[in-house]
N, C-alpha and C. Protein backbone atom coordinates (compact mmCIF):
# COMPACT_ATOMS: atom_id res chain seq x y z
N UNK A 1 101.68 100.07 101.75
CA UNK A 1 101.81 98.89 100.91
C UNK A 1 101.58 97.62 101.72
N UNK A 2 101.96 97.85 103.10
CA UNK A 2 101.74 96.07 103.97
C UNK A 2 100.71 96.10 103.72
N UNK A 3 99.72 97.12 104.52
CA UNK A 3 98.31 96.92 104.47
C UNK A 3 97.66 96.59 103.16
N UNK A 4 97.84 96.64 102.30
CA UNK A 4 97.31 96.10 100.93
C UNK A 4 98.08 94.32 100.71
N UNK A 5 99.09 94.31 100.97
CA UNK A 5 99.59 93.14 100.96
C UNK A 5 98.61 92.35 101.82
N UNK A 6 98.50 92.91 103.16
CA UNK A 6 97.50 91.83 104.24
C UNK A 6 96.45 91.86 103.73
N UNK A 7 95.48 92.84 103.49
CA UNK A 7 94.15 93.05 102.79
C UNK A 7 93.81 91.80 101.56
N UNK A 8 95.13 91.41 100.47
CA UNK A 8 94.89 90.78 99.13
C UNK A 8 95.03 89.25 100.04
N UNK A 9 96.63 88.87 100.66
CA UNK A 9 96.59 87.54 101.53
C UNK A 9 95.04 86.69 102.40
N UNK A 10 94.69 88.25 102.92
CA UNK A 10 93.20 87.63 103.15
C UNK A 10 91.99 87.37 102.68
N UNK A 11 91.95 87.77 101.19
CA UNK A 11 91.06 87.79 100.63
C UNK A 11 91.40 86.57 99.76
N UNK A 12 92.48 86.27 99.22
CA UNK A 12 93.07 84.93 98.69
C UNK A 12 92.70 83.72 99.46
N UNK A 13 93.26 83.70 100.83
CA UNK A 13 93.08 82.65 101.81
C UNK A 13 91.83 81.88 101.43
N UNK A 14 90.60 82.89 101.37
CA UNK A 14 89.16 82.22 101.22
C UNK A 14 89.37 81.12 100.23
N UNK A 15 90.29 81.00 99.08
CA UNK A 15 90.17 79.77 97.97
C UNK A 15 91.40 79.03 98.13
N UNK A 16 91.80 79.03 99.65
CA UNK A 16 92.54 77.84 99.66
C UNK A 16 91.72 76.56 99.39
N UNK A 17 92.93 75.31 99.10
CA UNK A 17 92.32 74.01 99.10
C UNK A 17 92.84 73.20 100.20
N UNK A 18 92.24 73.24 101.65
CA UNK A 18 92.46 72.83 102.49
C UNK A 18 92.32 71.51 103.05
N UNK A 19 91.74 70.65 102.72
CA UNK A 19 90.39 69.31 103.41
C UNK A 19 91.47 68.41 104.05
N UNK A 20 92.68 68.53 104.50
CA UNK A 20 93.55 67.52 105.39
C UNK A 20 93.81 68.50 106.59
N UNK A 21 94.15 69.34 106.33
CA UNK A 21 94.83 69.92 107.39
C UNK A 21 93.53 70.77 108.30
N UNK A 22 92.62 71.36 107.33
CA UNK A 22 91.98 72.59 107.71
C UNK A 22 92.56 73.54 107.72
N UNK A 23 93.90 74.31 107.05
CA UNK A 23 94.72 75.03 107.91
C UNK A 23 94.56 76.19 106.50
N UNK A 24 94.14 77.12 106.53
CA UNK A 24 94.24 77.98 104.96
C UNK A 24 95.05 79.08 105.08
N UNK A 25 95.48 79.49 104.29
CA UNK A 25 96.43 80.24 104.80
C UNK A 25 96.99 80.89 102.97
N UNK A 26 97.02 82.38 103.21
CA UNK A 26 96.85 82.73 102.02
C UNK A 26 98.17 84.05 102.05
N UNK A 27 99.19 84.50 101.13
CA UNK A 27 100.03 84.98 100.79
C UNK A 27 99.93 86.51 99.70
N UNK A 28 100.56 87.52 99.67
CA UNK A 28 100.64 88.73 98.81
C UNK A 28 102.20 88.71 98.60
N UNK A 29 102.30 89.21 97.84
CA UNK A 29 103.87 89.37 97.64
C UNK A 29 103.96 90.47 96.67
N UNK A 30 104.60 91.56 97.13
CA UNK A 30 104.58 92.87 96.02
C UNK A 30 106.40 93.11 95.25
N UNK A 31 106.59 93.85 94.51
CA UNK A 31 107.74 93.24 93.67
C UNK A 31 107.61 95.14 93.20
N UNK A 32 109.19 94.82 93.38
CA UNK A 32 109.77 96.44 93.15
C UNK A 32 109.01 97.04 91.76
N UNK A 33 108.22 96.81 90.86
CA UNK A 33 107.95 97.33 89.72
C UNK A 33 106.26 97.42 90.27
N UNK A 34 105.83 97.41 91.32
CA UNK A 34 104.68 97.48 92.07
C UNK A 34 103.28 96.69 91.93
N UNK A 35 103.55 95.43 91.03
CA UNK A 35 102.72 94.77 91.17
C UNK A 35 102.35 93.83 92.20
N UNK A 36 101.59 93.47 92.47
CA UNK A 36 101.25 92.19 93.71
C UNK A 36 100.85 91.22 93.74
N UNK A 37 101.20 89.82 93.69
CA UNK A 37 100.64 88.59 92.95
C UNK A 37 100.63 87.89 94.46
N UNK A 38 99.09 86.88 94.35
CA UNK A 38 99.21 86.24 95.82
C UNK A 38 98.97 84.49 95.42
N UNK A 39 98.88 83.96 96.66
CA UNK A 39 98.72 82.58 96.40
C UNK A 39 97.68 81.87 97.21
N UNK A 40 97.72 80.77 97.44
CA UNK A 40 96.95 80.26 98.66
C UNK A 40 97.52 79.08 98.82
N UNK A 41 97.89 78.00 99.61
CA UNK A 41 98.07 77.01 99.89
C UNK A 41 97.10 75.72 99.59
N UNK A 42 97.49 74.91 98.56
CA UNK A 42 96.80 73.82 97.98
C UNK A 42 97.42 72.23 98.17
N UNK A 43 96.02 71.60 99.15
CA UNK A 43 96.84 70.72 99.96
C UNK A 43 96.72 69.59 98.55
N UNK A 44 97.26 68.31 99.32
CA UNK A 44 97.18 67.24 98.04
C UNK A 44 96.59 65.91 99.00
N UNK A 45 96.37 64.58 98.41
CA UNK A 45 96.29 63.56 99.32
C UNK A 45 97.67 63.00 99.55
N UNK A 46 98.49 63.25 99.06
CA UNK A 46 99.95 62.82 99.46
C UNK A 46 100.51 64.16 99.35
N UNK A 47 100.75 64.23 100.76
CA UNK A 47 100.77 65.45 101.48
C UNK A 47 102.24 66.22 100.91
N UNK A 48 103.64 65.41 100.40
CA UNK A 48 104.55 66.04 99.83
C UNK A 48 104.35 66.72 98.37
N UNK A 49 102.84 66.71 97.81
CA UNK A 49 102.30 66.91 96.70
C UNK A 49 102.30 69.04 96.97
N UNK A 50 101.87 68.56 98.06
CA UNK A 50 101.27 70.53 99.15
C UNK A 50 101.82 71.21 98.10
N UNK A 51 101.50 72.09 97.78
CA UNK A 51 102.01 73.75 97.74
C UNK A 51 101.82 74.82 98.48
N UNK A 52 102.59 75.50 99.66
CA UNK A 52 102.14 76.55 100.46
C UNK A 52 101.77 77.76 99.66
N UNK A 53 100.62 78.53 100.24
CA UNK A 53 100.42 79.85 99.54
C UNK A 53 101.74 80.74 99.57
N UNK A 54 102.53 80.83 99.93
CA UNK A 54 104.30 81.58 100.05
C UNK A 54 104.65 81.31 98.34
N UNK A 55 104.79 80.23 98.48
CA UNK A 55 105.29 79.89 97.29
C UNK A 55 104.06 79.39 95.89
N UNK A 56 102.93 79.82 95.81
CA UNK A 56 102.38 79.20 94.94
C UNK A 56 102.27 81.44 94.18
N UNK A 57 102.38 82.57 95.57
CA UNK A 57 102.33 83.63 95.44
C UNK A 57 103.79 84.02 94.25
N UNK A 58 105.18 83.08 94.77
CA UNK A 58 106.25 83.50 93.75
C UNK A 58 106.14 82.82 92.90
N UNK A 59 105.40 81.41 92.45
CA UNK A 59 105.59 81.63 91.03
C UNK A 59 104.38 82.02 89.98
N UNK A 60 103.38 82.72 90.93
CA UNK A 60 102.49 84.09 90.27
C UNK A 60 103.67 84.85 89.48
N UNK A 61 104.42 85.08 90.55
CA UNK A 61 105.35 86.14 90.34
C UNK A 61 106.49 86.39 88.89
N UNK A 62 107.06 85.01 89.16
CA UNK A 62 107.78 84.80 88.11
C UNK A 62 107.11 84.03 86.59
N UNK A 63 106.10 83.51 86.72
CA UNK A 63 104.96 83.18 85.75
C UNK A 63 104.95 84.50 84.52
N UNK A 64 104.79 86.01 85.67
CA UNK A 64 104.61 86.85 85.07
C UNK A 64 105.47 88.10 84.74
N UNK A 65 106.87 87.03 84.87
CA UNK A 65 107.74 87.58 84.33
C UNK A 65 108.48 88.75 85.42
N UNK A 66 108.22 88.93 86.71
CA UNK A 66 109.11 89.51 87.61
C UNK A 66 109.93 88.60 88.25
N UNK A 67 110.77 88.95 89.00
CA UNK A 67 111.80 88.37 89.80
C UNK A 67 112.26 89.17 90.96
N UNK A 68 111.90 90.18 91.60
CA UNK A 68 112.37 91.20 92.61
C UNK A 68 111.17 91.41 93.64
N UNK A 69 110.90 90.54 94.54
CA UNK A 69 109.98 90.73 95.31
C UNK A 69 110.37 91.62 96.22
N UNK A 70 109.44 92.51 97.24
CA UNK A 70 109.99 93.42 97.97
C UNK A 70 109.52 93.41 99.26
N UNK A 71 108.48 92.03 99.56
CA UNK A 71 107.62 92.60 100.66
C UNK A 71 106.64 91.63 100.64
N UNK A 72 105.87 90.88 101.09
CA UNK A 72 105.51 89.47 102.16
C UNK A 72 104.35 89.67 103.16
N UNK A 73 103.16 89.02 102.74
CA UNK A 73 102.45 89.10 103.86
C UNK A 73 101.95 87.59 103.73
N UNK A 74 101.79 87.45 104.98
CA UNK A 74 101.25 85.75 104.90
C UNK A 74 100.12 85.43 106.19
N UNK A 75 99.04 84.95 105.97
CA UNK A 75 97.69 85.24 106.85
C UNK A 75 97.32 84.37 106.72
N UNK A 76 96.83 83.60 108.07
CA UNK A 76 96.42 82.48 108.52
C UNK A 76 95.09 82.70 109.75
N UNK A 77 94.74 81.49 109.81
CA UNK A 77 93.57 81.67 111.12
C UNK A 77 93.62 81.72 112.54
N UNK A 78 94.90 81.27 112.76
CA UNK A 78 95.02 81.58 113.99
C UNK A 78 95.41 82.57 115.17
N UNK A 79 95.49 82.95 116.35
CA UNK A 79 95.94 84.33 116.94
C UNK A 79 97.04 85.15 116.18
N UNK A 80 98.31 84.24 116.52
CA UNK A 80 99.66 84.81 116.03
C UNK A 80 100.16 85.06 115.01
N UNK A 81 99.11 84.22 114.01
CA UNK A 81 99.99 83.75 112.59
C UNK A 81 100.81 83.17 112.50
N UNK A 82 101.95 82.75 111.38
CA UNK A 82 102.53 81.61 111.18
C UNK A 82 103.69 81.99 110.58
N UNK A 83 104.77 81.53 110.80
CA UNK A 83 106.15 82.08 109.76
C UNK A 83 105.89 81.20 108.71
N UNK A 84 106.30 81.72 107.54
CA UNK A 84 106.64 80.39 106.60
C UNK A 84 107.71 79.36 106.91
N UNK A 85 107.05 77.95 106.34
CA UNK A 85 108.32 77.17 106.18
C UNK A 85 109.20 77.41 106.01
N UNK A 86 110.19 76.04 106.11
CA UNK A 86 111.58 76.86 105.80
C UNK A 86 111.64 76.29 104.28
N UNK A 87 110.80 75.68 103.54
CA UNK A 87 111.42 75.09 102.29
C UNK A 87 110.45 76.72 101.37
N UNK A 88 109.24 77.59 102.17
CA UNK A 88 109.39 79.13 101.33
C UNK A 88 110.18 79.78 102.02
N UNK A 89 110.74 79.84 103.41
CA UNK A 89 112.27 80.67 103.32
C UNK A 89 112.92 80.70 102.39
N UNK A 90 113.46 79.57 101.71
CA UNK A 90 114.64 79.52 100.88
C UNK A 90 113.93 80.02 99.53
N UNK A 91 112.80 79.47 99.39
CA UNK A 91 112.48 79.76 98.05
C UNK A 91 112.36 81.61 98.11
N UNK A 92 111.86 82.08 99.14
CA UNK A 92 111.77 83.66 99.05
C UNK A 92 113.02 84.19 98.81
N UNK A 93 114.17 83.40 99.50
CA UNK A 93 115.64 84.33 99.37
C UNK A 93 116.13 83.53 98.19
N UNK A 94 115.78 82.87 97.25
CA UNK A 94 115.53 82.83 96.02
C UNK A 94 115.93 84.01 95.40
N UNK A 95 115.21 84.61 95.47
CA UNK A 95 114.98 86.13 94.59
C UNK A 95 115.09 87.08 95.66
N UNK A 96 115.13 87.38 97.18
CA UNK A 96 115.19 88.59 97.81
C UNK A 96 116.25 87.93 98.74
N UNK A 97 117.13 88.29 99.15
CA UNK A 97 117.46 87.69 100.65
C UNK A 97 117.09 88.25 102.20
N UNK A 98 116.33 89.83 101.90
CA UNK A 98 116.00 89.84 102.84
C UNK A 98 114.96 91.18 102.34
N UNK A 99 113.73 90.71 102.95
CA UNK A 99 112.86 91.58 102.99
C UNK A 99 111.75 91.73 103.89
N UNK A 100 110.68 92.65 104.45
CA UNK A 100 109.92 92.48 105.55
C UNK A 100 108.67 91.14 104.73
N UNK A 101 108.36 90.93 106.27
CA UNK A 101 107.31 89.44 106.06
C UNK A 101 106.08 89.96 106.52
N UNK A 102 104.89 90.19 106.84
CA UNK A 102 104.15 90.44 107.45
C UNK A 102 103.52 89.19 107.63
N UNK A 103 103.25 88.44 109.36
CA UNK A 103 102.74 87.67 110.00
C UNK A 103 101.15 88.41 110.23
N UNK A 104 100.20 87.56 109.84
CA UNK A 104 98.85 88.18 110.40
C UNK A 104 98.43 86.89 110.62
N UNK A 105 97.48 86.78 111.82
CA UNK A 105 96.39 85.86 112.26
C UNK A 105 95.05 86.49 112.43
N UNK A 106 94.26 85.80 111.87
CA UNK A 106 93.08 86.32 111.48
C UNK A 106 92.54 86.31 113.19
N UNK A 107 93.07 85.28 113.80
CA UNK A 107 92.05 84.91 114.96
C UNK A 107 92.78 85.84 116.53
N UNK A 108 93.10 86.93 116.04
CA UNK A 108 93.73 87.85 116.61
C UNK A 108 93.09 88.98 117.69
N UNK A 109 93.19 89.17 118.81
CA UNK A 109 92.23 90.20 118.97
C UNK A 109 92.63 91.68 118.17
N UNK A 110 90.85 91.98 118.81
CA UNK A 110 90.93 93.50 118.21
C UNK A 110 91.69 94.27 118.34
N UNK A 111 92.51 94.97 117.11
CA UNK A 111 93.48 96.08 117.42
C UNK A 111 95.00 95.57 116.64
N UNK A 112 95.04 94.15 116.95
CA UNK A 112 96.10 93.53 116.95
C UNK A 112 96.00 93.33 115.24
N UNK A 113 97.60 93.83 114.94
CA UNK A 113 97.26 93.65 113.04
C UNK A 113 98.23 92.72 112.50
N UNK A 114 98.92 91.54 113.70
CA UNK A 114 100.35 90.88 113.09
C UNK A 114 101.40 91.54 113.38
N UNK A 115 102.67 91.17 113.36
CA UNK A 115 103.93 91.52 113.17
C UNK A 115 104.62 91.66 112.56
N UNK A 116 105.84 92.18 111.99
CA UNK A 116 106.57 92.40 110.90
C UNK A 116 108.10 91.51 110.81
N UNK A 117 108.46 90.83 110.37
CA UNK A 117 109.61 90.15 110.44
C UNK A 117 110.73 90.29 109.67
N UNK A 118 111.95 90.31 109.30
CA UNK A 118 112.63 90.51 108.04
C UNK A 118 113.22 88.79 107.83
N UNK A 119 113.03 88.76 106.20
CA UNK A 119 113.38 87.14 105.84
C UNK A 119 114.91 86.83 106.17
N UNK A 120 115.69 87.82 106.77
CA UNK A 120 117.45 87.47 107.10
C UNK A 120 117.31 87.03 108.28
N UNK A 121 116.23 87.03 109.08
CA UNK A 121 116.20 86.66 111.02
C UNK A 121 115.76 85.21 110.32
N UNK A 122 114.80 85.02 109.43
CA UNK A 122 114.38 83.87 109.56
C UNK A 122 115.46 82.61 109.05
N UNK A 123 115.94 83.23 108.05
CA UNK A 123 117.26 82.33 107.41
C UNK A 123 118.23 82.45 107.37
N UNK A 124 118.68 82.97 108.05
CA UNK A 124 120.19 83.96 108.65
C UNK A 124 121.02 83.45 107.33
N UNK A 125 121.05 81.82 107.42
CA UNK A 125 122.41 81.14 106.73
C UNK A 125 121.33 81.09 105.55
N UNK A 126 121.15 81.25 104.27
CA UNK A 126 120.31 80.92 103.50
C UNK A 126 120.97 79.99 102.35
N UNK A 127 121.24 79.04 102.02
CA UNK A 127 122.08 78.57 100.93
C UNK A 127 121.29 79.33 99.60
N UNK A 128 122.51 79.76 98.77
CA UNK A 128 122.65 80.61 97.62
C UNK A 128 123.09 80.00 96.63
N UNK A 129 123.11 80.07 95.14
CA UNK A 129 123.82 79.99 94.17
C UNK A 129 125.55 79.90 94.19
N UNK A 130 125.90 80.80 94.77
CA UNK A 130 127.08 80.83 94.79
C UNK A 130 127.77 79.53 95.31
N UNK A 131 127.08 78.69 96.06
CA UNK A 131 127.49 77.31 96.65
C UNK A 131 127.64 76.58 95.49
N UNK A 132 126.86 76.80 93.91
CA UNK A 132 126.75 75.96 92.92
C UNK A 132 127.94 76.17 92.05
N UNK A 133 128.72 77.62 92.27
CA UNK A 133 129.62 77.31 91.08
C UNK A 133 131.24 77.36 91.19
């Protein structure tokens, strides 16, 4: 299933809307009922306008009526790849609090396929709902 997650993130990436940053960077997100909805990151000229592909992938998600994501890939151009922000941290533990991430950089050597992360290392403390009531 990662490998299909990385496979769709990179094939998304291509229709990012990049022209400030250069930076494209494209998202899969698969959801316990096994569908997979992705995103891409769409910049703005007032840059707090952005939508990262992380989050433009969950509200594919919830658009279409899921809510249980299970699994995260997020692919960018550079060696290492990129964690998500922290404003799609929170939005991912939104709906999962912890699930694997897959980091890929396209500009990676050969062999090398990314790393795997779980979203609880990245947001240990995640503020929740439960703070609201």
């Amino acid at each position: 299933m990662l490998d299909e997650l990385v496979q769709r993130a990179t094939a998304v990436r291509k229709n990012a809307y990049a022209p400030y940053s250069r930076y494209s960077v494209g998202a899969a997100i698969a959801t316990k009922s096994g569908r997979i909805f992705e995103g891409c990151n769409v910049e703005n000229a007032s840059l707090g306008a952005t939508i990262c592909a992380e989050r433009g992938a969950i509200m594919q998600m919830i658009a279409a009526g899921e809510r249980e994501p299970i699994a995260c890939a997020v692919v960018t151009g550079g060696e290492d790849g990129a964690s998500p922000c922290g404003i799609c941290r929170q939005v991912l533990a939104e709906f999962a609090k912890d699930m694997p991430i897959v980091l890929v950089g396209l500009g990676a050597r050969d062999g090398e396929t990314g790393h795997v992360v779980q979203l609880a290392d990245l947001l240990p403390l995640a503020f929740d709902g439960s703070a609201l009531r």
